[in-house]
N, C-alpha and C. Protein backbone atom coordinates (compact mmCIF):
# COMPACT_ATOMS: atom_id res chain seq x y z
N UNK A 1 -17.94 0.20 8.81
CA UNK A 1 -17.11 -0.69 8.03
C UNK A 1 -17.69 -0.74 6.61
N UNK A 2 -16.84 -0.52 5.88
CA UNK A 2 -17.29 -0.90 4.22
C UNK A 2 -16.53 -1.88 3.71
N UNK A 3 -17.10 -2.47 2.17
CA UNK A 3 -16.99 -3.21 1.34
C UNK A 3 -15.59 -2.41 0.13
N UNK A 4 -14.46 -2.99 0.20
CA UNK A 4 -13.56 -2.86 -0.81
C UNK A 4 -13.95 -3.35 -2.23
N UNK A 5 -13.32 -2.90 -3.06
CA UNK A 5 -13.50 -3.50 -4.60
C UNK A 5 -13.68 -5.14 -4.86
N UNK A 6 -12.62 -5.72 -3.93
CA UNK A 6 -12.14 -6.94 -3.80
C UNK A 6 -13.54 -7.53 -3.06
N UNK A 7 -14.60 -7.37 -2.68
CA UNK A 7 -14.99 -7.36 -1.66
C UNK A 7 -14.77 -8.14 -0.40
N UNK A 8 -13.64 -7.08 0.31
CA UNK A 8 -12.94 -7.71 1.84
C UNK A 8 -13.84 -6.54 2.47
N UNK A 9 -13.97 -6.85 4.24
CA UNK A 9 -14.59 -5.75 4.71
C UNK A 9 -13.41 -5.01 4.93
N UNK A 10 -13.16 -3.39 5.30
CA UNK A 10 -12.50 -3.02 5.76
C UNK A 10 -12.78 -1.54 6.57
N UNK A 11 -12.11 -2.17 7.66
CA UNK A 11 -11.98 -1.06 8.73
C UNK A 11 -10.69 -0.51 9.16
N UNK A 12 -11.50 1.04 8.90
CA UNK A 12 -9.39 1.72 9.08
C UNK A 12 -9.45 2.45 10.76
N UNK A 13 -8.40 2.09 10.80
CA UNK A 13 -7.80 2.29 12.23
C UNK A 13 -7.92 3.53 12.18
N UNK A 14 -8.99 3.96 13.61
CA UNK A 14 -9.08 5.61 13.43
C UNK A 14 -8.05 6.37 14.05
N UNK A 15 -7.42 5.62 14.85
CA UNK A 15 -5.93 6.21 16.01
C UNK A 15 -5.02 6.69 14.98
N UNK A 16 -4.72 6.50 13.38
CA UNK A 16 -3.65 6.81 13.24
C UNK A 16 -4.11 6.97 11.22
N UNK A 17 -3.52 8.09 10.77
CA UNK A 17 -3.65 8.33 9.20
C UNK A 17 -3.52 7.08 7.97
N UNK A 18 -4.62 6.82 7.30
CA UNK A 18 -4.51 5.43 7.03
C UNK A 18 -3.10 5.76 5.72
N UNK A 19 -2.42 4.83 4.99
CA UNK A 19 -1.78 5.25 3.86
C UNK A 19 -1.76 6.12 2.79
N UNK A 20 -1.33 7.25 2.76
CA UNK A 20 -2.30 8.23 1.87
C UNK A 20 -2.97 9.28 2.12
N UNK A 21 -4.07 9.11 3.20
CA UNK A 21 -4.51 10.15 3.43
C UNK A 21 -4.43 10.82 4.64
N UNK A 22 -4.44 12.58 4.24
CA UNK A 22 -3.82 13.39 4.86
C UNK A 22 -2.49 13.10 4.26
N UNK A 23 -1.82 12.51 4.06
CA UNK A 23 -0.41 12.48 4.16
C UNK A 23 0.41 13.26 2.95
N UNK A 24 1.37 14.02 2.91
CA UNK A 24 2.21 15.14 1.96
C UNK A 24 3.12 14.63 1.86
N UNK A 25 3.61 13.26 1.31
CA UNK A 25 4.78 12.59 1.04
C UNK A 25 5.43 13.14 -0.40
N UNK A 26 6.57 13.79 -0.52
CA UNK A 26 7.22 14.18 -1.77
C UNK A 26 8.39 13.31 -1.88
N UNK A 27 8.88 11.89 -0.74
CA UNK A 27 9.19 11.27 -1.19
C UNK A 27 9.21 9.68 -0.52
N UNK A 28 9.95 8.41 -1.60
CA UNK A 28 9.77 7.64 -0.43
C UNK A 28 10.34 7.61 1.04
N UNK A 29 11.30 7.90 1.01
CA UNK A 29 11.82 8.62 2.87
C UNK A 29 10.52 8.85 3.47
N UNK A 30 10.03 9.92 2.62
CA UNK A 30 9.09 10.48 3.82
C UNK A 30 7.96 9.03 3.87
N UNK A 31 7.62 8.22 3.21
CA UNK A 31 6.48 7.26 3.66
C UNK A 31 7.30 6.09 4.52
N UNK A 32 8.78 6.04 4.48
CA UNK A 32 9.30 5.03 5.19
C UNK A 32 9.32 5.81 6.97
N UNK A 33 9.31 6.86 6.80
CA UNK A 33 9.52 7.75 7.75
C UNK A 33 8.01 7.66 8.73
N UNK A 34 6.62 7.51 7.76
CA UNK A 34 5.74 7.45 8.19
C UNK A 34 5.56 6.01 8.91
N UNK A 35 6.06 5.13 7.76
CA UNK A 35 5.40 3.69 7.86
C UNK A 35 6.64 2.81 8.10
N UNK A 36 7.07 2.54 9.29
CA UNK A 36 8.87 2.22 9.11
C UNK A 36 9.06 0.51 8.31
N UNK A 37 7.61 0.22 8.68
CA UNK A 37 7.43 -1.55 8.40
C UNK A 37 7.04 -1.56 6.59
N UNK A 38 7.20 -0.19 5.86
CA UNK A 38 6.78 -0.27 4.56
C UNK A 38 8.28 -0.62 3.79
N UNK A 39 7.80 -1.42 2.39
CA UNK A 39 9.07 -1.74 2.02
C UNK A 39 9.23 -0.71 0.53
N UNK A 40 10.04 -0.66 0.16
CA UNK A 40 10.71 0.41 -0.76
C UNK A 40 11.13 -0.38 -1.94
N UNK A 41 10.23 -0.76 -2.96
CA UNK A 41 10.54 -1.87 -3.51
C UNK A 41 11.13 -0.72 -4.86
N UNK A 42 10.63 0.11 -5.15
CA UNK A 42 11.75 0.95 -6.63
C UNK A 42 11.09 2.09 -5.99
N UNK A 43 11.40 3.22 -7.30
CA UNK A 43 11.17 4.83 -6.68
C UNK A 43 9.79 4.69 -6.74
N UNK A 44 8.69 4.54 -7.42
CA UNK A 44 7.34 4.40 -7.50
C UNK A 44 6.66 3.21 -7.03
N UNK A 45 6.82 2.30 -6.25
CA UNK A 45 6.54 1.15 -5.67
C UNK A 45 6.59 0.84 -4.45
N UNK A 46 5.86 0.48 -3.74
CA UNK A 46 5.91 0.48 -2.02
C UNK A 46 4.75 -0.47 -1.71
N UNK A 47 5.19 -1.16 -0.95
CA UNK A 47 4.37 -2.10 -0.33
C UNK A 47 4.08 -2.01 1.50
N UNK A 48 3.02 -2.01 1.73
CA UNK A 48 2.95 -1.45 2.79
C UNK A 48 2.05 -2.74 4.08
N UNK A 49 2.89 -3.62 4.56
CA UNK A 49 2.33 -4.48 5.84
C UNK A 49 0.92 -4.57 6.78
N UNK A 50 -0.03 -4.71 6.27
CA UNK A 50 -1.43 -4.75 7.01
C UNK A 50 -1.73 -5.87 7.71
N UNK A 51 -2.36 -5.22 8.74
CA UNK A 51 -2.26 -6.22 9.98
C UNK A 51 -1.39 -7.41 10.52
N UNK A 52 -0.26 -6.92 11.24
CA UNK A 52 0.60 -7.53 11.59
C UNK A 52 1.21 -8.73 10.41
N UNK A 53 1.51 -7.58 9.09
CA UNK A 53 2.20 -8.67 8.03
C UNK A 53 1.48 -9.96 7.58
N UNK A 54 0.29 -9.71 7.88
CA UNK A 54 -0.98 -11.08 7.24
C UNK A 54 -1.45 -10.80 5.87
N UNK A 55 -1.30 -9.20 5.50
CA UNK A 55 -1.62 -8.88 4.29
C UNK A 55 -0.69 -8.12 4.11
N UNK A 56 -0.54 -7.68 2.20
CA UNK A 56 0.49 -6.73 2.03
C UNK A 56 -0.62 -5.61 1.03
N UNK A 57 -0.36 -4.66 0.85
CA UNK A 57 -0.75 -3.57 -0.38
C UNK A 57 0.12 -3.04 -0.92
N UNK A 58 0.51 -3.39 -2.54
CA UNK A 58 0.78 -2.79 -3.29
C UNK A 58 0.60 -1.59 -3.86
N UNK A 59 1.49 -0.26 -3.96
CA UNK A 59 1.24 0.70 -4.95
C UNK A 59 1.74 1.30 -5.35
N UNK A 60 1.59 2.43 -6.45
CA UNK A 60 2.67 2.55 -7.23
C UNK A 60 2.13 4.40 -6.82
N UNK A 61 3.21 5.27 -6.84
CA UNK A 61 3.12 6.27 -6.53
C UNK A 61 3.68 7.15 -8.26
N UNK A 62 2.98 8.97 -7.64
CA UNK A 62 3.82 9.57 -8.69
C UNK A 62 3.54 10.83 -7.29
N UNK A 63 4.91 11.01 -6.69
CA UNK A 63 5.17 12.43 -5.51
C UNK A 63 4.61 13.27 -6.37
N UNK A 64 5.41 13.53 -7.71
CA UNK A 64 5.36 15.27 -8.17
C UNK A 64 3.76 15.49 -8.12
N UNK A 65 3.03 14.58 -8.75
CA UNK A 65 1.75 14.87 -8.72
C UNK A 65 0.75 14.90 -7.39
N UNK A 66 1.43 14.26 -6.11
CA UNK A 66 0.33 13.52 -5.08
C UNK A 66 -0.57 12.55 -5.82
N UNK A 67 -0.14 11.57 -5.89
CA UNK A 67 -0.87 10.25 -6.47
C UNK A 67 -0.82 8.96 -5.91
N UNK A 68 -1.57 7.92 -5.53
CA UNK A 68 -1.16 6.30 -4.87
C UNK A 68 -2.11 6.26 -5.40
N UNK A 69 -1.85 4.61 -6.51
CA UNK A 69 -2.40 3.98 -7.02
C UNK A 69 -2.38 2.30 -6.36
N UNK A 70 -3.66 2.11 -6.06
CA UNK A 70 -3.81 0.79 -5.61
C UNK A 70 -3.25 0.04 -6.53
N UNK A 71 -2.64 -1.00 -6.92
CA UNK A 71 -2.11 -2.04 -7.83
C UNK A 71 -2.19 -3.35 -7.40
N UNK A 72 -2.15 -4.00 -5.96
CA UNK A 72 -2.43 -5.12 -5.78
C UNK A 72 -2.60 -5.33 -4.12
N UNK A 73 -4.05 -6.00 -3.64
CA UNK A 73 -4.13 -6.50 -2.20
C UNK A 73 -4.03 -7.73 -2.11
N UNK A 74 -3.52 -8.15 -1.01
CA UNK A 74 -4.02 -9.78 -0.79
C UNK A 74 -2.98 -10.27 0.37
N UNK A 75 -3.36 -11.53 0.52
CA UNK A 75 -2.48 -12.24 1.74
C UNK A 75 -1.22 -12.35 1.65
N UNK A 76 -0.58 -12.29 2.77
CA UNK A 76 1.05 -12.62 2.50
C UNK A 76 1.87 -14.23 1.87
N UNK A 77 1.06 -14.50 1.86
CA UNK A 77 0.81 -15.99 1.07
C UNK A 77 0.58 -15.68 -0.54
N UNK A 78 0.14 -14.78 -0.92
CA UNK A 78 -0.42 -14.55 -2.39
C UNK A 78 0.86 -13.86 -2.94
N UNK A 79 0.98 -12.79 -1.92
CA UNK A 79 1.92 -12.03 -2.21
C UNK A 79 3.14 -12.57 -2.69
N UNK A 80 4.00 -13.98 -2.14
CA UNK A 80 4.67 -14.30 -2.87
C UNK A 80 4.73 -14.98 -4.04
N UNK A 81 3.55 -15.42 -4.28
CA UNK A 81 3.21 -15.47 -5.84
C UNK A 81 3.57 -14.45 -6.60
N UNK A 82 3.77 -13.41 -6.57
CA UNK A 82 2.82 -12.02 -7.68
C UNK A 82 4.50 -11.16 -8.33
N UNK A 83 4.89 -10.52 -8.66
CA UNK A 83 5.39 -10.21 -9.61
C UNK A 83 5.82 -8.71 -9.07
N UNK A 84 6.42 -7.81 -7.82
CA UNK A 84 5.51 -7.12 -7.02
C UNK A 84 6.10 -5.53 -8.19
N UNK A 85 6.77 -5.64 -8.79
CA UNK A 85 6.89 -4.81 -9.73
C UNK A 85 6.69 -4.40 -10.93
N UNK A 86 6.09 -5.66 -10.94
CA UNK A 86 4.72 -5.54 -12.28
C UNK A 86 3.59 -5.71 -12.07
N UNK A 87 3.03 -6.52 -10.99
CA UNK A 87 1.94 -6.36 -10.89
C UNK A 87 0.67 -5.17 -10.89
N UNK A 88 -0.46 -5.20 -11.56
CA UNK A 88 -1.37 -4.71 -12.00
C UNK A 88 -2.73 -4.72 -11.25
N UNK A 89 -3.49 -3.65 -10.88
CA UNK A 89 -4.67 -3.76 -10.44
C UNK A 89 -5.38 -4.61 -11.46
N UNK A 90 -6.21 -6.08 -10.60
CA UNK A 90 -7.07 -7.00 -11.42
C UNK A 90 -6.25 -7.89 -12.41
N UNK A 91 -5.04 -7.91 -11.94
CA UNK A 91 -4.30 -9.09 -12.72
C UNK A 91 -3.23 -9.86 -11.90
């Protein structure tokens, strides 16, 4: 188990590809396809349900390149605070 930026502990579920890696998504289909509980918030934006919808992760993608950018973690409680299409890593 390691220490996130945020410092939360985190442990990734080894049964199954965590968000991202390994994964060859060229579009969002294909990550809704992966993750059916992920939401599709614009073409570069996806929020993705951790642990039974107690937390959410924000991020903002670019396919052509293979890119996910963390942009925002936190509780599903926070989450409706936040802005989820503007929000910013550390703001």
């Amino acid at each position: 188990m390691q220490r996130g930026a945020s410092g939360w502990r985190v442990a990734p579920d080894l049964n199954k590809p965590q968000p991202g890696e390994k994964a060859r998504w060229s579009s969002a289909a294909d990550v809704k396809r992966s993750y059916a509980t992920a939401s599709i918030v614009s073409a570069d934006r996806i929020v993705f349900n951790i642990k039974g919808n107690d937390y959410r992760l924000v991020v903002a993608t670019d396919f052509d390149k293979g890119i996910v950018w963390i942009k925002w973690i936190g509780t599903h409680k926070d989450y409706d605070k936040i802005d989820v299409k503007g929000v910013q890593h550390g703001g």
